[in-house]
Each structure stands twice: as C-alpha cells, then as structure tokens.
N, C-alpha and C. Protein backbone atom coordinates (compact mmCIF):
# COMPACT_ATOMS: atom_id res chain seq x y z
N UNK A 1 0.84 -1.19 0.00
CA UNK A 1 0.00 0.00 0.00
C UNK A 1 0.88 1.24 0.00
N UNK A 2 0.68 2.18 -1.23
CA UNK A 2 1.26 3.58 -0.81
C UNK A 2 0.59 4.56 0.10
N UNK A 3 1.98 5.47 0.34
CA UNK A 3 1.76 6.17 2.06
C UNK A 3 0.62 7.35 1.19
N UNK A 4 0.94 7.39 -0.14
CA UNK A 4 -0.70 8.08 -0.30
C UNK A 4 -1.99 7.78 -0.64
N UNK A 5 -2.27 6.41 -0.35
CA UNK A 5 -3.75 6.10 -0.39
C UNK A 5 -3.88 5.56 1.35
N UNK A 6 -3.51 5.91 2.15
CA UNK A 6 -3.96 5.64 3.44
C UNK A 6 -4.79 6.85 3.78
N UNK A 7 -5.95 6.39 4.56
CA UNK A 7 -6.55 7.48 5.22
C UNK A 7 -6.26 8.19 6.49
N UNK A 8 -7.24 8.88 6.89
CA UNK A 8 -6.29 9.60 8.02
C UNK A 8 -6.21 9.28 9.19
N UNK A 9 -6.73 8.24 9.47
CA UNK A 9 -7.46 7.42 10.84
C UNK A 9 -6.39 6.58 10.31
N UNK A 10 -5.80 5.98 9.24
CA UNK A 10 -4.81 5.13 9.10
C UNK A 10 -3.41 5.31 9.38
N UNK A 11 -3.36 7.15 9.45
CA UNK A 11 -1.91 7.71 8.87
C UNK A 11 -1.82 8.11 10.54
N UNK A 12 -2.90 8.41 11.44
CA UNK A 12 -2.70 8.61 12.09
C UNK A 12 -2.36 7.19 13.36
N UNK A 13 -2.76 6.13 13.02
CA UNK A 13 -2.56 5.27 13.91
C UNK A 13 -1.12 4.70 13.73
N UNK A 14 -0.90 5.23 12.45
CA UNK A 14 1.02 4.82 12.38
C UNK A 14 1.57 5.55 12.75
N UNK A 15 1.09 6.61 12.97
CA UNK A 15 1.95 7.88 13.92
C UNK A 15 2.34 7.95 15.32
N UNK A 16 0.60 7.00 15.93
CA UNK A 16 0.60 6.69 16.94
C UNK A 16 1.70 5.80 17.80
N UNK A 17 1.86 5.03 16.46
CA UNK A 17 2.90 3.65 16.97
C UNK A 17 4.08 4.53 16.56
N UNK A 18 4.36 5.09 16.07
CA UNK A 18 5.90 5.71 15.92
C UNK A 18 6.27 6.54 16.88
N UNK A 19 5.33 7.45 17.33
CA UNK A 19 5.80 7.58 19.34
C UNK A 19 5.41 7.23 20.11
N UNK A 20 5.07 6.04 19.88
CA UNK A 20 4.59 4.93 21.47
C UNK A 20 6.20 4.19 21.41
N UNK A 21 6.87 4.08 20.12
CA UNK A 21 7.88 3.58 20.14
C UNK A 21 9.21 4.53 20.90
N UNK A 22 8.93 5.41 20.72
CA UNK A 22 10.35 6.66 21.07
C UNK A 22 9.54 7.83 21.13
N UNK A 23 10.07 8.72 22.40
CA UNK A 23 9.62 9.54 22.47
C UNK A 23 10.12 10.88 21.61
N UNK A 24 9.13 11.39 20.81
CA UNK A 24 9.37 11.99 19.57
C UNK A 24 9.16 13.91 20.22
N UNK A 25 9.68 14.88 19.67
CA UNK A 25 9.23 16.25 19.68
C UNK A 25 8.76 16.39 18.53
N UNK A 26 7.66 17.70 18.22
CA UNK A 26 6.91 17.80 17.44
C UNK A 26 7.20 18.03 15.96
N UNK A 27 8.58 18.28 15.68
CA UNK A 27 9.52 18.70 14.61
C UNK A 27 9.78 17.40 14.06
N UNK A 28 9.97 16.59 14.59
CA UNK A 28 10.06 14.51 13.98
C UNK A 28 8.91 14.05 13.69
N UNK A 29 7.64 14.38 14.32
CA UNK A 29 6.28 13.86 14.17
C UNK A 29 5.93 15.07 12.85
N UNK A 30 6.06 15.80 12.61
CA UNK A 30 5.58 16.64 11.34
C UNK A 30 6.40 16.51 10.29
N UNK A 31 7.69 16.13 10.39
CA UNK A 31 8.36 15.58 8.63
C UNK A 31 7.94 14.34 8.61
N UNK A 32 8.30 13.51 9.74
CA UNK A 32 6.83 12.26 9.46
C UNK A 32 6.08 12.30 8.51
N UNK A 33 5.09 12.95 9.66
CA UNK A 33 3.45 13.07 8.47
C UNK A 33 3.90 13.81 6.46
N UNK A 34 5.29 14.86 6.86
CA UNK A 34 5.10 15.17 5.42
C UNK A 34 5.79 14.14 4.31
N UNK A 35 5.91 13.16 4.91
CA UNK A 35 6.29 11.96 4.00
C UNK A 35 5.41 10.94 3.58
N UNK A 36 3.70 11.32 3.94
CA UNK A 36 2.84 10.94 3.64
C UNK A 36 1.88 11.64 2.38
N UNK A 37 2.30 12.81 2.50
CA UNK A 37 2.23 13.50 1.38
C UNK A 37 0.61 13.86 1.48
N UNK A 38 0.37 14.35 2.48
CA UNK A 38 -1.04 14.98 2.58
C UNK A 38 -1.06 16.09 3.22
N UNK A 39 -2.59 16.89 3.23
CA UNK A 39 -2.33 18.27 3.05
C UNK A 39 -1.83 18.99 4.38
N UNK A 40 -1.82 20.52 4.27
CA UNK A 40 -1.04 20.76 5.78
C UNK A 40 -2.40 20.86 6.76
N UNK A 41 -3.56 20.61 6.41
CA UNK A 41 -4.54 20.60 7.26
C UNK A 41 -4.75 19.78 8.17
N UNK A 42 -4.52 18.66 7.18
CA UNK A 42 -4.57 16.75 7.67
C UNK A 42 -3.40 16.83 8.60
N UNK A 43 -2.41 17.30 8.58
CA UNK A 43 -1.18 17.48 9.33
C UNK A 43 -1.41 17.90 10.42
N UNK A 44 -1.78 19.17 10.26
CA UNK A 44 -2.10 19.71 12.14
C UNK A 44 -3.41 18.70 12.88
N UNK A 45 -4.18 18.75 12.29
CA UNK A 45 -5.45 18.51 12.87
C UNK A 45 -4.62 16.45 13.47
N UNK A 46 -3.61 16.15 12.67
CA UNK A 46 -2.77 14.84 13.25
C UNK A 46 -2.41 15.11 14.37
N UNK A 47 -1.19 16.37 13.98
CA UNK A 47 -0.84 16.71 15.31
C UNK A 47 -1.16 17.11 16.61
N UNK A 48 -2.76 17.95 16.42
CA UNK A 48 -3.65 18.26 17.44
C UNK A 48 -3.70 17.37 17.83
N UNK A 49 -4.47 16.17 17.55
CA UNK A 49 -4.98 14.53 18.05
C UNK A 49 -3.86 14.17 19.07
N UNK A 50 -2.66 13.83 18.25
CA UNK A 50 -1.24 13.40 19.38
C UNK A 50 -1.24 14.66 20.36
N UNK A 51 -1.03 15.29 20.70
CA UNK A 51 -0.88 16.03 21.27
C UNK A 51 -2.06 16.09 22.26
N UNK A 52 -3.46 16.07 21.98
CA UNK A 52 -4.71 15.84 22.89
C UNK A 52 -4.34 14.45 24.28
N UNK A 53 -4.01 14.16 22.80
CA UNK A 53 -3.63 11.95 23.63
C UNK A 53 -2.51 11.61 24.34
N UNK A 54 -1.72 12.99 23.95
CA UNK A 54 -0.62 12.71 25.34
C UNK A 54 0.59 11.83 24.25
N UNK A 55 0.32 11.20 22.84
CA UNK A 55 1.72 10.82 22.15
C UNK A 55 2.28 11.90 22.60
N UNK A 56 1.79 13.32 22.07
CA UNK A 56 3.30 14.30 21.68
C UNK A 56 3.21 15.42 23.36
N UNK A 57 4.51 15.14 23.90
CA UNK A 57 4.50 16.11 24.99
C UNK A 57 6.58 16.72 24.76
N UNK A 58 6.06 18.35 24.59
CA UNK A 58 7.71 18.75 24.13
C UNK A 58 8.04 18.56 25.59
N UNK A 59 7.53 18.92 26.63
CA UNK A 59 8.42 19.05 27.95
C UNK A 59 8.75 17.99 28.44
N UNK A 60 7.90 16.77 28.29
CA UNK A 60 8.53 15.17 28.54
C UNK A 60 9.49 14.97 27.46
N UNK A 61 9.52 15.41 26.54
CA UNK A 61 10.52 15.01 25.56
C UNK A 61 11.71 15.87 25.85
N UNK A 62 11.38 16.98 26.25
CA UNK A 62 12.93 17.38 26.49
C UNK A 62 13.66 17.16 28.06
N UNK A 63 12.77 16.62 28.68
CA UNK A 63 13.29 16.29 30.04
C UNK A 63 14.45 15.04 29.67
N UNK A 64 13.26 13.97 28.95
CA UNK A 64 13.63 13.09 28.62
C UNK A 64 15.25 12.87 27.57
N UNK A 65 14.83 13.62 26.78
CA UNK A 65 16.14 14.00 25.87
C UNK A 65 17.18 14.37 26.85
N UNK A 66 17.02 15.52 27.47
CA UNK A 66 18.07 15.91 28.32
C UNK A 66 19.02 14.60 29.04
N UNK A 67 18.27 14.31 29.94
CA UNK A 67 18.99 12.97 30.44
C UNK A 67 19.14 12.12 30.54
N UNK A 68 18.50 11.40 28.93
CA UNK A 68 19.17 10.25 28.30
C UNK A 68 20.93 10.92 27.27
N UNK A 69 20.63 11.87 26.67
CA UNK A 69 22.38 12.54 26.34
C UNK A 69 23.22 12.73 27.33
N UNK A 70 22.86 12.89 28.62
CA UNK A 70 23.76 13.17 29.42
C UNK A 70 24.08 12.17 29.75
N UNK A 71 23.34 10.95 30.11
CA UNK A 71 24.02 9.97 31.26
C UNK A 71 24.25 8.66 30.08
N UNK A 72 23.95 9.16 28.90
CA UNK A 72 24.44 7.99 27.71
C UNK A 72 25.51 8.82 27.23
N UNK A 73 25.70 9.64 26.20
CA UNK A 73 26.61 10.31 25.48
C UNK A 73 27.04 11.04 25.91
N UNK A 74 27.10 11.40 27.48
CA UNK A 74 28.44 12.58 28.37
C UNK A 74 28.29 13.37 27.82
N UNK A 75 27.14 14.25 27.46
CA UNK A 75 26.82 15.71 26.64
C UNK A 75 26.78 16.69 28.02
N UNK A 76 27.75 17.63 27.32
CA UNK A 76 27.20 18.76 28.55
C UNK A 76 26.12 19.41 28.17
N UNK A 77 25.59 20.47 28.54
CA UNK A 77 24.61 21.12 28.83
C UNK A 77 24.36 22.23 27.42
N UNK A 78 25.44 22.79 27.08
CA UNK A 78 25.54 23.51 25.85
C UNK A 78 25.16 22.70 24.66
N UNK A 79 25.82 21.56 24.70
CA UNK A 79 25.04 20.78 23.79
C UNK A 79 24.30 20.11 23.59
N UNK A 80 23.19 19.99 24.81
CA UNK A 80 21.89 19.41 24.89
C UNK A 80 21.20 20.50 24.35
N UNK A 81 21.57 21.58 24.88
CA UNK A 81 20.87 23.48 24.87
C UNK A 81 20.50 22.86 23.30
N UNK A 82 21.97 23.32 22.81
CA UNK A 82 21.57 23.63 21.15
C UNK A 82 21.29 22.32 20.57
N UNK A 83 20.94 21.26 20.74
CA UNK A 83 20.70 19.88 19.89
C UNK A 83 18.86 20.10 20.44
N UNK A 84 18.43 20.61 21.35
CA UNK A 84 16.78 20.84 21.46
C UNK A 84 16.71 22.48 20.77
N UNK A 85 17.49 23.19 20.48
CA UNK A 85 16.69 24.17 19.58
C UNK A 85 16.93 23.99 18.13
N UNK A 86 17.51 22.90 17.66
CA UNK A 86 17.57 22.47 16.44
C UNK A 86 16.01 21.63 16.02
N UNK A 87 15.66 20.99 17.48
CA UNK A 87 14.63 20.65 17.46
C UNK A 87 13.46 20.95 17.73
N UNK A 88 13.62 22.71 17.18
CA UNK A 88 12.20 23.60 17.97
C UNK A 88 11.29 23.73 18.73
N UNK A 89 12.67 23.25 19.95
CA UNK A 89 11.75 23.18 21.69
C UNK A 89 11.77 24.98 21.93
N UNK A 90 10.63 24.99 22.49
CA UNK A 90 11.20 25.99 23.58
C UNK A 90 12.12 26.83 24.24
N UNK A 91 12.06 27.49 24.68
CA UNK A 91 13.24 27.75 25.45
C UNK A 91 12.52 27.72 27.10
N UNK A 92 11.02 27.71 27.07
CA UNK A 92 10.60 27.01 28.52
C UNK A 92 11.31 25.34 28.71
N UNK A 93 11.04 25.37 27.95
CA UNK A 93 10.83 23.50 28.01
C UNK A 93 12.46 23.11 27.77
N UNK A 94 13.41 23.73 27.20
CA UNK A 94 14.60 23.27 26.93
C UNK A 94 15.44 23.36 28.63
N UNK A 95 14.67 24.45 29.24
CA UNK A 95 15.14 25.49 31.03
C UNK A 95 14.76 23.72 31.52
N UNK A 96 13.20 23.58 31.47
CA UNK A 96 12.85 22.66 32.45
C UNK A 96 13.57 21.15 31.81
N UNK A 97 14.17 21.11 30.70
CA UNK A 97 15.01 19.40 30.52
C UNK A 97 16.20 19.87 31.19
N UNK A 98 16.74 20.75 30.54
CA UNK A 98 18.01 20.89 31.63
C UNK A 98 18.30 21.14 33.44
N UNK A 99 17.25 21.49 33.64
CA UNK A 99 16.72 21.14 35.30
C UNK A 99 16.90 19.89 35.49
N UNK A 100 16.47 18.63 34.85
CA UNK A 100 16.52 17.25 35.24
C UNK A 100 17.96 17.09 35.66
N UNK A 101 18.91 18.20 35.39
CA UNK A 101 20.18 17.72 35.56
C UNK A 101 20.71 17.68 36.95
N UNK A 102 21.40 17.03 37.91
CA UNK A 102 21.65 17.16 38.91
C UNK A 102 23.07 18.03 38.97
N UNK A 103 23.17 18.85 39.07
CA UNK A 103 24.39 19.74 39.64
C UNK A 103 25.74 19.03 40.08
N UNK A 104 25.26 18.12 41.55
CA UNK A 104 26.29 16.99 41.45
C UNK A 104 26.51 16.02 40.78
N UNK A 105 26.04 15.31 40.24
CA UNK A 105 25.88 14.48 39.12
C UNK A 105 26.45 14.87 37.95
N UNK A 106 26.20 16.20 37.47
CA UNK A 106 26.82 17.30 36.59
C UNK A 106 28.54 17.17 36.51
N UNK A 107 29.05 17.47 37.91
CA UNK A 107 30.64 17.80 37.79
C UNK A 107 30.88 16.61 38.57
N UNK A 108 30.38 15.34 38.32
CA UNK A 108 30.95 14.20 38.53
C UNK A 108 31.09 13.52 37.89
N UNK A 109 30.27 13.54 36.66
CA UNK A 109 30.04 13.12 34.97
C UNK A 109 31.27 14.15 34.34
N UNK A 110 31.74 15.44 34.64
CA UNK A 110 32.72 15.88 33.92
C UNK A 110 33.74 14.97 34.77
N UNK A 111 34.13 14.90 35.26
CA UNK A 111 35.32 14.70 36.53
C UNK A 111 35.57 13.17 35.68
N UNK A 112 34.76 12.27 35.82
CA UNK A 112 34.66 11.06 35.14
C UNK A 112 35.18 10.79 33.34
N UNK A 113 34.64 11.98 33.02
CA UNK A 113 35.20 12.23 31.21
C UNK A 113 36.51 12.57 31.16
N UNK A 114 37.00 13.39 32.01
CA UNK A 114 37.95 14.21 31.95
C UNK A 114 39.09 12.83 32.28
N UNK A 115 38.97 12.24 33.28
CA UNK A 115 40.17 11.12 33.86
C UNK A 115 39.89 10.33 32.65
N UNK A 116 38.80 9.73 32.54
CA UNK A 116 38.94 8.86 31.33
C UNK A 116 39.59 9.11 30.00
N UNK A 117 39.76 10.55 29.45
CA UNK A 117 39.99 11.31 28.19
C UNK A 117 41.64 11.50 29.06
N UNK A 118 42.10 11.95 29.93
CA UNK A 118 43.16 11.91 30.25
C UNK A 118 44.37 10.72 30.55
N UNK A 119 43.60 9.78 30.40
CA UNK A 119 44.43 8.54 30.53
C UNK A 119 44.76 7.96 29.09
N UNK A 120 43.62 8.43 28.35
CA UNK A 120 44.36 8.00 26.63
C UNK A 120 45.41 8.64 26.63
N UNK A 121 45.95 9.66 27.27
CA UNK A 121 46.66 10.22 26.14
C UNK A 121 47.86 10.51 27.02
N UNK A 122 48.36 9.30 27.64
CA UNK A 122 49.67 9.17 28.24
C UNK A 122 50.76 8.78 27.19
N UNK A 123 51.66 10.00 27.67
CA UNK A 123 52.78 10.38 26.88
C UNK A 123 53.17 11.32 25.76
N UNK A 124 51.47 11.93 26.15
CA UNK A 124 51.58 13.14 25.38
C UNK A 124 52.14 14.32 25.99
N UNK A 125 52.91 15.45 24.96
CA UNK A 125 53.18 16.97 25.90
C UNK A 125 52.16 17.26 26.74
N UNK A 126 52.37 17.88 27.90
CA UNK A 126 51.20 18.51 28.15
C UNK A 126 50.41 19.83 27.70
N UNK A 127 51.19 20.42 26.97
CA UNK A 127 50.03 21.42 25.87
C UNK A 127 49.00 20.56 25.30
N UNK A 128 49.84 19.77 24.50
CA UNK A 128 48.65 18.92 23.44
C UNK A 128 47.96 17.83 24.56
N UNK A 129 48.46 17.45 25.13
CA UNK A 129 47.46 16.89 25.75
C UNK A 129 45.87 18.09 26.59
N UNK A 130 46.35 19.08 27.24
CA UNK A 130 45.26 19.80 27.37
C UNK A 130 44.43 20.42 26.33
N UNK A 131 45.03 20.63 25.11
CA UNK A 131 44.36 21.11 23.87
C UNK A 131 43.82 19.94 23.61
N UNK A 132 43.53 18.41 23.36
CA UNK A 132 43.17 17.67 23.24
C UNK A 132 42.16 17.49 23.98
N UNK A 133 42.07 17.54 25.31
CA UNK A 133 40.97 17.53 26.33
C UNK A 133 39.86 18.77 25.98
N UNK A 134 40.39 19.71 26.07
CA UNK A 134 40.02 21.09 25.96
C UNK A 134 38.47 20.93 23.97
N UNK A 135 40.05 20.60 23.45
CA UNK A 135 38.39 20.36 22.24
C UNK A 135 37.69 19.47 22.64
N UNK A 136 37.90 17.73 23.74
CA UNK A 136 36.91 16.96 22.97
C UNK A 136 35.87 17.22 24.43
N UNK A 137 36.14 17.76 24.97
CA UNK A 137 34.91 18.32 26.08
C UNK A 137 34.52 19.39 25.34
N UNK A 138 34.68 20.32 24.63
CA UNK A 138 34.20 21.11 24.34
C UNK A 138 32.85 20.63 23.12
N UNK A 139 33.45 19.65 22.69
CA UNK A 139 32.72 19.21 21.17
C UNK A 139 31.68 18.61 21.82
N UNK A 140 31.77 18.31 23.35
CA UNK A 140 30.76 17.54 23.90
C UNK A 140 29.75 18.24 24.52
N UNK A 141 29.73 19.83 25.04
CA UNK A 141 29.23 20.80 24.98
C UNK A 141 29.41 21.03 26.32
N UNK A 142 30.55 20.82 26.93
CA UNK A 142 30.57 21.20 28.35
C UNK A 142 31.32 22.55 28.60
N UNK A 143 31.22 23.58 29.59
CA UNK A 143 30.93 24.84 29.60
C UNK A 143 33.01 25.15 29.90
N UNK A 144 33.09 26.31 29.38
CA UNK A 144 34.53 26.66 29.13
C UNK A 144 35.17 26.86 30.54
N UNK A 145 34.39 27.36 31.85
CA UNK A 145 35.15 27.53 33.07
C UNK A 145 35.27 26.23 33.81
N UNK A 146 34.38 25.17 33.36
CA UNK A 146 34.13 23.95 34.10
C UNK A 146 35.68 23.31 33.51
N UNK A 147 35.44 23.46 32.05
CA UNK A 147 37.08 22.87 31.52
C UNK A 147 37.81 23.24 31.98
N UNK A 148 38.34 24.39 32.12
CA UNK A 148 39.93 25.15 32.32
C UNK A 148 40.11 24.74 33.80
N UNK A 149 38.73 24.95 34.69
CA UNK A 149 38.98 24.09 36.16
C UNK A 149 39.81 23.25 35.99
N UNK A 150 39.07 22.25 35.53
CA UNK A 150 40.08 20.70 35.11
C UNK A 150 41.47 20.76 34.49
N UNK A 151 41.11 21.51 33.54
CA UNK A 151 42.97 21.68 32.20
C UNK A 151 43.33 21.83 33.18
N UNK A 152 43.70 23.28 34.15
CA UNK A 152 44.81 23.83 34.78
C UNK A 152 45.35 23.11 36.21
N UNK A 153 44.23 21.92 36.63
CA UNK A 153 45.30 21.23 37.24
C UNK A 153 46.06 19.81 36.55
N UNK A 154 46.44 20.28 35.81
CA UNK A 154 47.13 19.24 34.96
C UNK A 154 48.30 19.48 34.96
C-alpha cells in the first residue's frame, strides 16, 4: 500500500505507533506526516490529536532527551541546549530538561570524562594533551570555566 492512499485514521494510527515507540518532539512527528504527502490541514489537525492523547508532549521530551544525552553520550549542557533548539523546543521547556540535571551528578560526569579522556593520552606533551581535552569536552558541549577548572590542574 502507498503512504498516499492511506486514510487519516490510518496515517494517524502509524503515527501513533511511531511515538509509542520513542519519544518523539513535534519537529520529527511533522516531517513524518510530510512523507505521507497529505495536506497541511490533515497534518495539524494529526498533530492536534497526538498532542490531545498525550503521544506528543515537548516538555517530557525534552526532560527526557536531556537525560538520556547526558548519562548515555556525556553531553554537557551547551550541547543538549543547542541539539533541542535544532529541534524547535522551547526555550521554557529546553530550562525545564536541563533542570533534570543534577548539579552533582553534573561535575561528577565531567570529573569522570575528563580522567577517562586523560588517561588516553599518556605520553603526550602537556600542551597537546590539554588542547586535546580542551576540544573533545568542548565538542561535547561542556561549559569553558568547568574545563579550564580541570585543564589547569594538569
């Protein structure tokens, strides 16, 4: 069956199952639907529905987002920030995922990256070895005074 002869009670119950599977923000659930190739009416009035029913919630999704990147992929906070406004959260809702974060938990997850990223790289100078640390925390989005804390006792 093509995705354009389904109806909308059809298009919508595959939508259903596509964030019962993962929790989706509303920017993934609408290129979704536009790969069904129906109109932008049928689209919202989809999205209204999920959204009534509790599939689509941005602030569970960005709670959620928040601290599954952090405590899976060691993302700091800068780059949770900007990886949810790529995904046209909020900036309420991006405040309240990054709240889920625990503070201590926070600079114990750096503390943890940092020894681990510092033990590769025995026998390096120590310039390049802190320039080394210095980008790959940074690429990870953790904040520039939290680093140099760390670099400068090296």
């Amino acid at each position: 069956m093509n995705k354009k002869d389904l109806t909308q009670k059809e298009i919508e119950y595959k939508i259903q199952n596509y964030c019962s599977y993962q929790e989706r923000c509303h920017s993934e659930v609408y290129n979704k639907l536009k790969e069904f190739k129906i109109e932008e009416q049928m689209i919202n009035e989809i999205l209204s529905n999920l959204i009534t029913q509790n599939y689509l919630n941005e602030s569970r999704f960005s709670k959620l987002f928040s601290k599954s990147k952090f405590n899976i992929k060691n993302w700091g906070r800068i780059r949770i920030k900007n990886e949810l406004r790529k995904r046209n959260i909020s900036s309420y809702n991006i405040k309240l995922g990054l709240e889920e974060i625990n503070e201590f938990d926070y600079k114990k997850k750096l503390d943890q990256i940092f020894k681990k990223k510092l033990s590769t790289l025995v026998g390096v100078k120590n310039d390049l070895k802190k320039q080394k640390i210095l980008n790959y925390l940074k690429h990870r989005g953790w904040e520039n005074n939290l680093i140099y804390e760390k670099i400068n006792k090296i």
